[in-house]
PDB file of N, CA and C in Angstrom:
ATOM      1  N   UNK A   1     -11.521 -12.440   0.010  1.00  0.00           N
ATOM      2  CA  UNK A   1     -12.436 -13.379  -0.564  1.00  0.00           C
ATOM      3  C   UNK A   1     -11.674 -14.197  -1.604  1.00  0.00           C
ATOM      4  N   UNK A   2     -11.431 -15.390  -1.698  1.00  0.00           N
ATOM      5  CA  UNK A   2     -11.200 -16.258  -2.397  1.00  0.00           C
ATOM      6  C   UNK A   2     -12.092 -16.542  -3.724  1.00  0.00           C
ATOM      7  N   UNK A   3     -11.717 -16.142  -4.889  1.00  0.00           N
ATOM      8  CA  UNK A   3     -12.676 -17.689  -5.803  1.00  0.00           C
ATOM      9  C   UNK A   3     -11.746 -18.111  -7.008  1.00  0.00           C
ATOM     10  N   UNK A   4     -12.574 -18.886  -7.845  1.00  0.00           N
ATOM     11  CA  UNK A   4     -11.527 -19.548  -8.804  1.00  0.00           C
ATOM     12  C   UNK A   4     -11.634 -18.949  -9.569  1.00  0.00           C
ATOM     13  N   UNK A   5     -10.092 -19.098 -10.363  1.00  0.00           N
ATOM     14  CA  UNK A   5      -9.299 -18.539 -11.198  1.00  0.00           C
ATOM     15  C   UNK A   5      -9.340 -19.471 -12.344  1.00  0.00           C
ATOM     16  N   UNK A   6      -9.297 -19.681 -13.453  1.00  0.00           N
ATOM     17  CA  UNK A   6      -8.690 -20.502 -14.587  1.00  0.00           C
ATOM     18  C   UNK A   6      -8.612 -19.828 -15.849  1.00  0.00           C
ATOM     19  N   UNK A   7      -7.354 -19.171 -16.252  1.00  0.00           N
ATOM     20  CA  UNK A   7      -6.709 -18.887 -16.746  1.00  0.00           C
ATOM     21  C   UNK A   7      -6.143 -19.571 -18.021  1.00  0.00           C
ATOM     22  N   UNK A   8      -6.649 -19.987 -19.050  1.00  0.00           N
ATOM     23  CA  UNK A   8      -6.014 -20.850 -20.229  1.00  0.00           C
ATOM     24  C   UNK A   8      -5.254 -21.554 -19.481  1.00  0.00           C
ATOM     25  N   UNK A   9      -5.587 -22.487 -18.087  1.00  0.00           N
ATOM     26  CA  UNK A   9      -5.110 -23.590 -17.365  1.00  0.00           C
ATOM     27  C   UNK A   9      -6.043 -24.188 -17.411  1.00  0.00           C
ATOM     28  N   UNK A  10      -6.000 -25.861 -17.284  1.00  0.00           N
ATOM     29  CA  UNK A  10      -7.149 -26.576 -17.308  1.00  0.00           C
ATOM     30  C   UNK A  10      -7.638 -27.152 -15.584  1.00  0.00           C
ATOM     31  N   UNK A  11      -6.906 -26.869 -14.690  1.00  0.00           N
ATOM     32  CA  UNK A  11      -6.802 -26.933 -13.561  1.00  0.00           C
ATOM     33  C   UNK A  11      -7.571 -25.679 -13.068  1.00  0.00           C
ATOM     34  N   UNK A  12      -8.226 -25.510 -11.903  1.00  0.00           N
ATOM     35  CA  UNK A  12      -8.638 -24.502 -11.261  1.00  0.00           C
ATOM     36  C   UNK A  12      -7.974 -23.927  -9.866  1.00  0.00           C
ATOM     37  N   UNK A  13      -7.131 -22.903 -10.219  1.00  0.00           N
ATOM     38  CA  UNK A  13      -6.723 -22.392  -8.556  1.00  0.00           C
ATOM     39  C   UNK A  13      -7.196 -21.298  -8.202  1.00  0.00           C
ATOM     40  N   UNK A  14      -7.287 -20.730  -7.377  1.00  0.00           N
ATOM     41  CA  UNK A  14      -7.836 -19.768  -5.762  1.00  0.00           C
ATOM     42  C   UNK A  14      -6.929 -18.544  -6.205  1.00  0.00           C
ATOM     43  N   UNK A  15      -7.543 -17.076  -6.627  1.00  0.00           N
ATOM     44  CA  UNK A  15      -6.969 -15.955  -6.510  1.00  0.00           C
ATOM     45  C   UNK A  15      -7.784 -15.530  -4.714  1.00  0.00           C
ATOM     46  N   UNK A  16      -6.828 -14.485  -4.598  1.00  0.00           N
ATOM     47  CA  UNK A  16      -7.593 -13.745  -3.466  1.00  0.00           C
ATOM     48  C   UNK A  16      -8.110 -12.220  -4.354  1.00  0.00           C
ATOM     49  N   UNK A  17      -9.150 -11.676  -3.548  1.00  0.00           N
ATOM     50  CA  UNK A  17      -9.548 -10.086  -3.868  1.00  0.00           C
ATOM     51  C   UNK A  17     -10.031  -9.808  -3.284  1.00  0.00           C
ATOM     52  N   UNK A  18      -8.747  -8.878  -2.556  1.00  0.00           N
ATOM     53  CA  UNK A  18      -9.311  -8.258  -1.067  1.00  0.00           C
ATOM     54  C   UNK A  18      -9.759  -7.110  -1.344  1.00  0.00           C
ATOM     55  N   UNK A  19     -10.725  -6.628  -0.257  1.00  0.00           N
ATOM     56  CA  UNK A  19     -11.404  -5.509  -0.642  1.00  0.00           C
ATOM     57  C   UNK A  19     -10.089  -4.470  -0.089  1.00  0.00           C
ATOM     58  N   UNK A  20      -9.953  -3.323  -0.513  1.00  0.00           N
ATOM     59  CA  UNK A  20      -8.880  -2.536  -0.277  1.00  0.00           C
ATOM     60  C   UNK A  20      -9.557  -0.919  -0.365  1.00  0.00           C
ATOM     61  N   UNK A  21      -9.121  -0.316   0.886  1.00  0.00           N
ATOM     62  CA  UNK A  21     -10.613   1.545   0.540  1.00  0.00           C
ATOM     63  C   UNK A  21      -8.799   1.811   1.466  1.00  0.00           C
ATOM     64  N   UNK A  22      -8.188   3.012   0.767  1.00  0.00           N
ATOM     65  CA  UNK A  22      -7.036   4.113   0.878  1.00  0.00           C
ATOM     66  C   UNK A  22      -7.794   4.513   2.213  1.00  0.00           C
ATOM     67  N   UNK A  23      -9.093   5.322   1.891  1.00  0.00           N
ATOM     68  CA  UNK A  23      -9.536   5.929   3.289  1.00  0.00           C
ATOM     69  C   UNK A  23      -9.393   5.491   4.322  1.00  0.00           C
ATOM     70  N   UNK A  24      -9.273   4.282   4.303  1.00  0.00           N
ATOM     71  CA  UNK A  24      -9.080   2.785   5.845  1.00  0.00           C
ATOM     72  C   UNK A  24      -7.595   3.938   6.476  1.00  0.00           C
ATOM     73  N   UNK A  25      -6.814   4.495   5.967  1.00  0.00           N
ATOM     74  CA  UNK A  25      -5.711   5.020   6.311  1.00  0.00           C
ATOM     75  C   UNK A  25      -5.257   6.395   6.338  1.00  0.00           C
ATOM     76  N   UNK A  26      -6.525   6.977   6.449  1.00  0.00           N
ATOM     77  CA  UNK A  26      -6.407   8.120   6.426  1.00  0.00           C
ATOM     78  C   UNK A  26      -6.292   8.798   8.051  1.00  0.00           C
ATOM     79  N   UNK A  27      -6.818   8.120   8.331  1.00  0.00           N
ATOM     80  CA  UNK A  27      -6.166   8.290  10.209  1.00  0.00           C
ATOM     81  C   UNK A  27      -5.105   8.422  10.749  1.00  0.00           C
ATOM     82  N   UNK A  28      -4.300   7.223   9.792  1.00  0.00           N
ATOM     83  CA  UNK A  28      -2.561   7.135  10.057  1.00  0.00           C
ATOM     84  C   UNK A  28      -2.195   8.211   9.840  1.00  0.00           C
ATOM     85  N   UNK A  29      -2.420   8.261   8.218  1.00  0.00           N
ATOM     86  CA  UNK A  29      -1.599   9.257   7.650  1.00  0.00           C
ATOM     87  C   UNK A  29      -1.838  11.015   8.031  1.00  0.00           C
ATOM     88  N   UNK A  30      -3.265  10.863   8.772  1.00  0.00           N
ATOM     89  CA  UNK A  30      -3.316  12.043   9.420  1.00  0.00           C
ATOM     90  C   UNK A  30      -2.616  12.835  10.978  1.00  0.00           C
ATOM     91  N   UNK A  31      -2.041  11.970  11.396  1.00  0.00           N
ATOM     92  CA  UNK A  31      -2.026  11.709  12.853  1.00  0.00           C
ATOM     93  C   UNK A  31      -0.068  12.137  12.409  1.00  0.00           C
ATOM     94  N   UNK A  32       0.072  11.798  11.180  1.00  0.00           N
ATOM     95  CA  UNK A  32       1.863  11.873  10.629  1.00  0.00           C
ATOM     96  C   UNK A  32       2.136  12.673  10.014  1.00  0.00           C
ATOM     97  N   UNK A  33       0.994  13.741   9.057  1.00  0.00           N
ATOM     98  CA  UNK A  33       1.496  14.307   8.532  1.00  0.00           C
ATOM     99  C   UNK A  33       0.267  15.113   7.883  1.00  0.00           C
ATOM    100  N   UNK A  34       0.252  16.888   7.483  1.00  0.00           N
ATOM    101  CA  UNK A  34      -0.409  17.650   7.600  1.00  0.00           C
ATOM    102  C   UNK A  34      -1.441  17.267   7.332  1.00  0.00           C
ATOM    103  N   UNK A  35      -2.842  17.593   7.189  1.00  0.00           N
ATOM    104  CA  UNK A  35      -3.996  16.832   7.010  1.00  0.00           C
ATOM    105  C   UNK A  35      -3.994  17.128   5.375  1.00  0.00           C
ATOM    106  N   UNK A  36      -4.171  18.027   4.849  1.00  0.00           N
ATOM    107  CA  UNK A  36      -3.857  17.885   3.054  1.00  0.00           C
ATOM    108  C   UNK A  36      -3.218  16.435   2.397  1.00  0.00           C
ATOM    109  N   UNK A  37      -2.325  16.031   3.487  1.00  0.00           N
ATOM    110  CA  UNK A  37      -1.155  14.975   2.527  1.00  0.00           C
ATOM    111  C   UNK A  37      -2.136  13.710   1.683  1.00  0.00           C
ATOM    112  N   UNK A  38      -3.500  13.539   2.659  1.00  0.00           N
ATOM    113  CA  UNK A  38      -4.197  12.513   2.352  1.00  0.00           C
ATOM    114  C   UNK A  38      -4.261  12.742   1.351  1.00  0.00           C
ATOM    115  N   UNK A  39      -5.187  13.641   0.691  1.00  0.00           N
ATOM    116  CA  UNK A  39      -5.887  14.067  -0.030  1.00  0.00           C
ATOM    117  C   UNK A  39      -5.147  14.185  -1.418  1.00  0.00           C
ATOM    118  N   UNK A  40      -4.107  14.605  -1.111  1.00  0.00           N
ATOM    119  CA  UNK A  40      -3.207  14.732  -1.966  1.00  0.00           C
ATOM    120  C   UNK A  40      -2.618  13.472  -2.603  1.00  0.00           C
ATOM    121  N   UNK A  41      -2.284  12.736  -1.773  1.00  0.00           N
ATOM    122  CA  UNK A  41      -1.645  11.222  -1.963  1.00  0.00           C
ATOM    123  C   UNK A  41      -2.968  10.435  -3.024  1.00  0.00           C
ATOM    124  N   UNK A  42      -4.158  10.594  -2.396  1.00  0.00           N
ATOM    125  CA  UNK A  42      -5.423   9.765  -2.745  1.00  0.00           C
ATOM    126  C   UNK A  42      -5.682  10.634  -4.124  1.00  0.00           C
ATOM    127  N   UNK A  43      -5.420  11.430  -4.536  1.00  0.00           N
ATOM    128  CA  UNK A  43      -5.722  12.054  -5.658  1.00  0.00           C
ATOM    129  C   UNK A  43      -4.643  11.712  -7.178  1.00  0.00           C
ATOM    130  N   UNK A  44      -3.208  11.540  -6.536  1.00  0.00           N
ATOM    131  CA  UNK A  44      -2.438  11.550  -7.134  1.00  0.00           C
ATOM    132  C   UNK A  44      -1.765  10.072  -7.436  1.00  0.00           C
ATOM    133  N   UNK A  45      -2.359   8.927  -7.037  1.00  0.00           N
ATOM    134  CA  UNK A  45      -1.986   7.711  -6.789  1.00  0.00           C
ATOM    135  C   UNK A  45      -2.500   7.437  -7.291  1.00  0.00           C
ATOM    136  N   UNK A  46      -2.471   5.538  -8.470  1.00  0.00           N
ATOM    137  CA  UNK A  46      -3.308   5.110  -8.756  1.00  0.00           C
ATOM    138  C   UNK A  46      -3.330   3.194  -7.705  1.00  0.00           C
ATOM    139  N   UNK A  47      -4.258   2.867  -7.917  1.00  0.00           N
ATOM    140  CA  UNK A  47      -5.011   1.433  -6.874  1.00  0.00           C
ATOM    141  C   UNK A  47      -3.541   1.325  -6.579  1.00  0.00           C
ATOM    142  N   UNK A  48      -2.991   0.369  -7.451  1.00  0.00           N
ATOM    143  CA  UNK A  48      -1.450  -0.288  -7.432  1.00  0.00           C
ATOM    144  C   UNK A  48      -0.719   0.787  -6.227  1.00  0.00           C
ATOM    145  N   UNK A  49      -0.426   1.938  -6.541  1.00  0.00           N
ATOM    146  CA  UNK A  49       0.237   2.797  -5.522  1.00  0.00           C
ATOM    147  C   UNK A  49      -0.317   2.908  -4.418  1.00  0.00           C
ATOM    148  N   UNK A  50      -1.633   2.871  -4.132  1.00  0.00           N
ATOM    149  CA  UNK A  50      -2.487   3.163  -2.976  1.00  0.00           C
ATOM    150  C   UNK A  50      -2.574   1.743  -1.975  1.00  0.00           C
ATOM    151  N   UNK A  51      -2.409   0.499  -2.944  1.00  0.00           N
ATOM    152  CA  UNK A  51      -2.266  -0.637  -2.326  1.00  0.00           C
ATOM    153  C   UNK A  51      -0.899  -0.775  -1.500  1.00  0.00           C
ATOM    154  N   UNK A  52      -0.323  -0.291  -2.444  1.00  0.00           N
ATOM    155  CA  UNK A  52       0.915  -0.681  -2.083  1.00  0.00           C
ATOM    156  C   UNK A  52       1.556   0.660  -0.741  1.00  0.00           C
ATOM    157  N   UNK A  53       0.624   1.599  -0.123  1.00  0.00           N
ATOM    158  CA  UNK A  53       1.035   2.349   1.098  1.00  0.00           C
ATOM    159  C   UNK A  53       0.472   1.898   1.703  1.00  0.00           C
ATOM    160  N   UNK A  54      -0.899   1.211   1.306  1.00  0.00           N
ATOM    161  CA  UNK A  54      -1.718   0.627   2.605  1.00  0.00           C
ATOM    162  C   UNK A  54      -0.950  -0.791   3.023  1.00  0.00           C
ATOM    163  N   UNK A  55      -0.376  -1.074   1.992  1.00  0.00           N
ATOM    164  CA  UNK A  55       1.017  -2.199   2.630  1.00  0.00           C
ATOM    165  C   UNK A  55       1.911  -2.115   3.799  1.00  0.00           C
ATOM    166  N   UNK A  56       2.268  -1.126   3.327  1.00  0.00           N
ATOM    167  CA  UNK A  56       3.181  -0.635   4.164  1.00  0.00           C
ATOM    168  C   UNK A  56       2.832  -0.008   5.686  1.00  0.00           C
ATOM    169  N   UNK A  57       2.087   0.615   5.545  1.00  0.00           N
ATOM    170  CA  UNK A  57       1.029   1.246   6.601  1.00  0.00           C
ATOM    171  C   UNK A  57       1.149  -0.283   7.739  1.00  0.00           C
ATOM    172  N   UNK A  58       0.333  -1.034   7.075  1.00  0.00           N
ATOM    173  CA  UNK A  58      -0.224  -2.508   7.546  1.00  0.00           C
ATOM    174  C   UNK A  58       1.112  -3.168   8.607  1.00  0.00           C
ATOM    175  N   UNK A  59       2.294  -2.969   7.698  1.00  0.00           N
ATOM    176  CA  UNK A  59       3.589  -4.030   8.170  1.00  0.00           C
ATOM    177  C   UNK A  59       4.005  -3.323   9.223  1.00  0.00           C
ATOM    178  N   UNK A  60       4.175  -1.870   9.349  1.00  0.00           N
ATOM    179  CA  UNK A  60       4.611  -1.010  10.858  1.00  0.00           C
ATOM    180  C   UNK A  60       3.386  -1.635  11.376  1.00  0.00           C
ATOM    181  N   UNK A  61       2.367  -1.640  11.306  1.00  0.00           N
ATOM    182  CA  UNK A  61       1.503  -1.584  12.749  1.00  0.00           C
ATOM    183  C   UNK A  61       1.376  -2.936  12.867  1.00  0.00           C
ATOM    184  N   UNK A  62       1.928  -4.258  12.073  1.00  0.00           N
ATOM    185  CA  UNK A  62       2.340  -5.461  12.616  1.00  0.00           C
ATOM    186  C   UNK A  62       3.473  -5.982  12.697  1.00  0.00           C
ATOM    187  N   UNK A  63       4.456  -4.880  13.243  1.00  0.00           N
ATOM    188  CA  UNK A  63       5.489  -5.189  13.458  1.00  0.00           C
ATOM    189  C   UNK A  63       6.555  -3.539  14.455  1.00  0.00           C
ATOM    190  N   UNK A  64       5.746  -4.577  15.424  1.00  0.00           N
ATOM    191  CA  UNK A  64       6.426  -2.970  16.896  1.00  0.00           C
ATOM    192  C   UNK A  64       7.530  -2.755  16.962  1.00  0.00           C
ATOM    193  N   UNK A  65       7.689  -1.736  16.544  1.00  0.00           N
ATOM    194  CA  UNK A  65       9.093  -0.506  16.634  1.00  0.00           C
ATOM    195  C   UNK A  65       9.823  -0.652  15.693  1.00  0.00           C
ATOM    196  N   UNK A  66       9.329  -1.128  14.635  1.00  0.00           N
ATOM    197  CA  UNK A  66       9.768  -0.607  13.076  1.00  0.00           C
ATOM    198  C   UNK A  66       9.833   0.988  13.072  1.00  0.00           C
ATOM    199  N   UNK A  67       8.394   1.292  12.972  1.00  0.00           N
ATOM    200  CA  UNK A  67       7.819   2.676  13.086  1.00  0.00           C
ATOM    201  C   UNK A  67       9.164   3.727  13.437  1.00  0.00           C
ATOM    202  N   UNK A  68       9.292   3.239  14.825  1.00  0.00           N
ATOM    203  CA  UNK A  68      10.240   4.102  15.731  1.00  0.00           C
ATOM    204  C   UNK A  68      11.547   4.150  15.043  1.00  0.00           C
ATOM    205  N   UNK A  69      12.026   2.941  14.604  1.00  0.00           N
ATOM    206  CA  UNK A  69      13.846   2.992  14.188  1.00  0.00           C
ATOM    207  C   UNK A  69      13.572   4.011  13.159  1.00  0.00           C
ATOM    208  N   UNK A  70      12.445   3.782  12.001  1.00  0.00           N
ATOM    209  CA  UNK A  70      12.786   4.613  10.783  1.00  0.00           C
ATOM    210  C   UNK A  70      12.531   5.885  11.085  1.00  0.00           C
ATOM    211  N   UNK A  71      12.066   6.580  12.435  1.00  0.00           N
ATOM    212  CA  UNK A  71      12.217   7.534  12.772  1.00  0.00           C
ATOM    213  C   UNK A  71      12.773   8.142  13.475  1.00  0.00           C
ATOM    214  N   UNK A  72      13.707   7.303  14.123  1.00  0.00           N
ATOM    215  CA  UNK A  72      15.200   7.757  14.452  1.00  0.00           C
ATOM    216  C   UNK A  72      16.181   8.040  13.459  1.00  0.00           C
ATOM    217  N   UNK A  73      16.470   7.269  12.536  1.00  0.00           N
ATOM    218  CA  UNK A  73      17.268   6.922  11.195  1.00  0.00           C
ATOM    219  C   UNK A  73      16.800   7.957  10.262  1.00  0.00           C
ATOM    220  N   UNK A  74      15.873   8.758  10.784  1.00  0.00           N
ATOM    221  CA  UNK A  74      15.144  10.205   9.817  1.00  0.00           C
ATOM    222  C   UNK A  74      15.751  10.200   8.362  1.00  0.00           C
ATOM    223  N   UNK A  75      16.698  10.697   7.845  1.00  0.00           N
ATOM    224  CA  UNK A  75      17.023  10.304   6.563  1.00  0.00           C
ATOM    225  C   UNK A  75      17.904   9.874   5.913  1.00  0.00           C
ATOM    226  N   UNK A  76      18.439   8.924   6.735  1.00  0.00           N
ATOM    227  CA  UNK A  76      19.383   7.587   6.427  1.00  0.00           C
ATOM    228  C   UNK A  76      18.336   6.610   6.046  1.00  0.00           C
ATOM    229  N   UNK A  77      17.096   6.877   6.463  1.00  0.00           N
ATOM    230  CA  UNK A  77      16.467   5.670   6.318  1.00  0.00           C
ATOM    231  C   UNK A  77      15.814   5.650   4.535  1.00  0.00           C
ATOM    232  N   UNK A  78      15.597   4.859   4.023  1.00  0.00           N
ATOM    233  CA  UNK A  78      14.982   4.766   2.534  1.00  0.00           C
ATOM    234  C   UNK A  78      14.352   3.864   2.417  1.00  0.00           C
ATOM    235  N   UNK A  79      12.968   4.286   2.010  1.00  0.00           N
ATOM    236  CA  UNK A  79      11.871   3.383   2.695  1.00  0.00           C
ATOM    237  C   UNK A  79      11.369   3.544   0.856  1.00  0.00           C
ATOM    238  N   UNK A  80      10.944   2.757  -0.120  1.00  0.00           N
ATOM    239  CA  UNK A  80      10.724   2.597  -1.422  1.00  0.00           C
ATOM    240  C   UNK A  80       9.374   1.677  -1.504  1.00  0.00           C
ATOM    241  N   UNK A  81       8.026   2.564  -1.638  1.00  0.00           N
ATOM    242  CA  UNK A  81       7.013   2.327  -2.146  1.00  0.00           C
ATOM    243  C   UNK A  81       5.911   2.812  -3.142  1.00  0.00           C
ATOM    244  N   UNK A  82       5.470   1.737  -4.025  1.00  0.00           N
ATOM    245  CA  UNK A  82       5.248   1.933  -4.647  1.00  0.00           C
ATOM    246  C   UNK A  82       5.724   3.128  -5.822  1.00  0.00           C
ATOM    247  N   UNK A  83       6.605   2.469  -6.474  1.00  0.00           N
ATOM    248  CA  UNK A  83       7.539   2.892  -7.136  1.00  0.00           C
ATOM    249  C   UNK A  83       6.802   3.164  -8.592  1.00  0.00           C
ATOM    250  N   UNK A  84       5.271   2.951  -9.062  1.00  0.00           N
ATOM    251  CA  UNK A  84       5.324   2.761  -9.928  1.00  0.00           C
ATOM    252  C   UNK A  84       5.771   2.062 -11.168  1.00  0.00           C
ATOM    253  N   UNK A  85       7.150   1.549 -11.154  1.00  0.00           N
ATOM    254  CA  UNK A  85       7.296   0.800 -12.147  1.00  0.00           C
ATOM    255  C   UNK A  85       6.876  -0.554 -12.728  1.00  0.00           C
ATOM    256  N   UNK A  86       6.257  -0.569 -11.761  1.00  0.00           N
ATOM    257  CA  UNK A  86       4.956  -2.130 -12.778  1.00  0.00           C
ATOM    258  C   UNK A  86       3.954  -1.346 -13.531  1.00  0.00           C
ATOM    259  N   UNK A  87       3.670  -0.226 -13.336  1.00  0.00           N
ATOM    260  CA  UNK A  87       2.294   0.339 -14.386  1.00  0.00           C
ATOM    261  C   UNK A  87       3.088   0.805 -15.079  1.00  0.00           C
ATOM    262  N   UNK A  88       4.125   0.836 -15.732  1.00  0.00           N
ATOM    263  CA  UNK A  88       4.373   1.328 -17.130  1.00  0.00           C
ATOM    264  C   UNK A  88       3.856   0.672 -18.235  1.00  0.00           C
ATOM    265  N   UNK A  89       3.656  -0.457 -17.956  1.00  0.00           N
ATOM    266  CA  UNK A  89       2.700  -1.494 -19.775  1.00  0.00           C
ATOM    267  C   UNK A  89       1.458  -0.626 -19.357  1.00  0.00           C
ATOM    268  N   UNK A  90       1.166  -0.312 -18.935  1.00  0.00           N
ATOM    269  CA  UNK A  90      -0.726   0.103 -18.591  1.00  0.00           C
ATOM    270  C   UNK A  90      -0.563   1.927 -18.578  1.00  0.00           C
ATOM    271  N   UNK A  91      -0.009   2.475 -18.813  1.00  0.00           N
ATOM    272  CA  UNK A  91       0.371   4.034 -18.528  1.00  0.00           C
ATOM    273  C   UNK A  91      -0.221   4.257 -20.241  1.00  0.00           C
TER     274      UNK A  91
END
């Protein structure tokens, strides 16, 4: 959903705010890995972190056979999300 933004700008521009629910991905993440992990992840994450797997989640399943290489590449591969380090001013 789009609406306006104005910000101590005198101009008006367009944020987006998408609706975003972790649970949308709990299928994935069940189907990959023990069924606890959800639960665990969703407990221990905050929005910012949770956005940022459902990111990721999003880009493998629009983009075929990503998925597969990083699971060939098992742990050569280094896959870095949500790192937390933007919520440190807010911690």
């Amino acid at each position: 959903m789009l609406a306006p933004f104005n910000a101590s700008d005198p101009t008006t521009s367009w944020q987006a705010t998408p609706e975003f629910k972790f649970s949308d991905y709990r299928a994935w993440i069940g189907e990959r890995f023990a069924p606890r992990n959800f639960q665990r992840l969703a407990d221990k994450m905050d929005l910012q972190r949770c956005n940022a797997v459902g990111a990721f989640i999003q880009s493998l399943g629009q983009n075929p056979g990503i998925e597969q290489v990083l699971q060939e590449l098992g742990p050569r591969a280094h896959v870095y999300v949500g790192t937390g380090l933007g919520s440190l001013s807010t911690l």
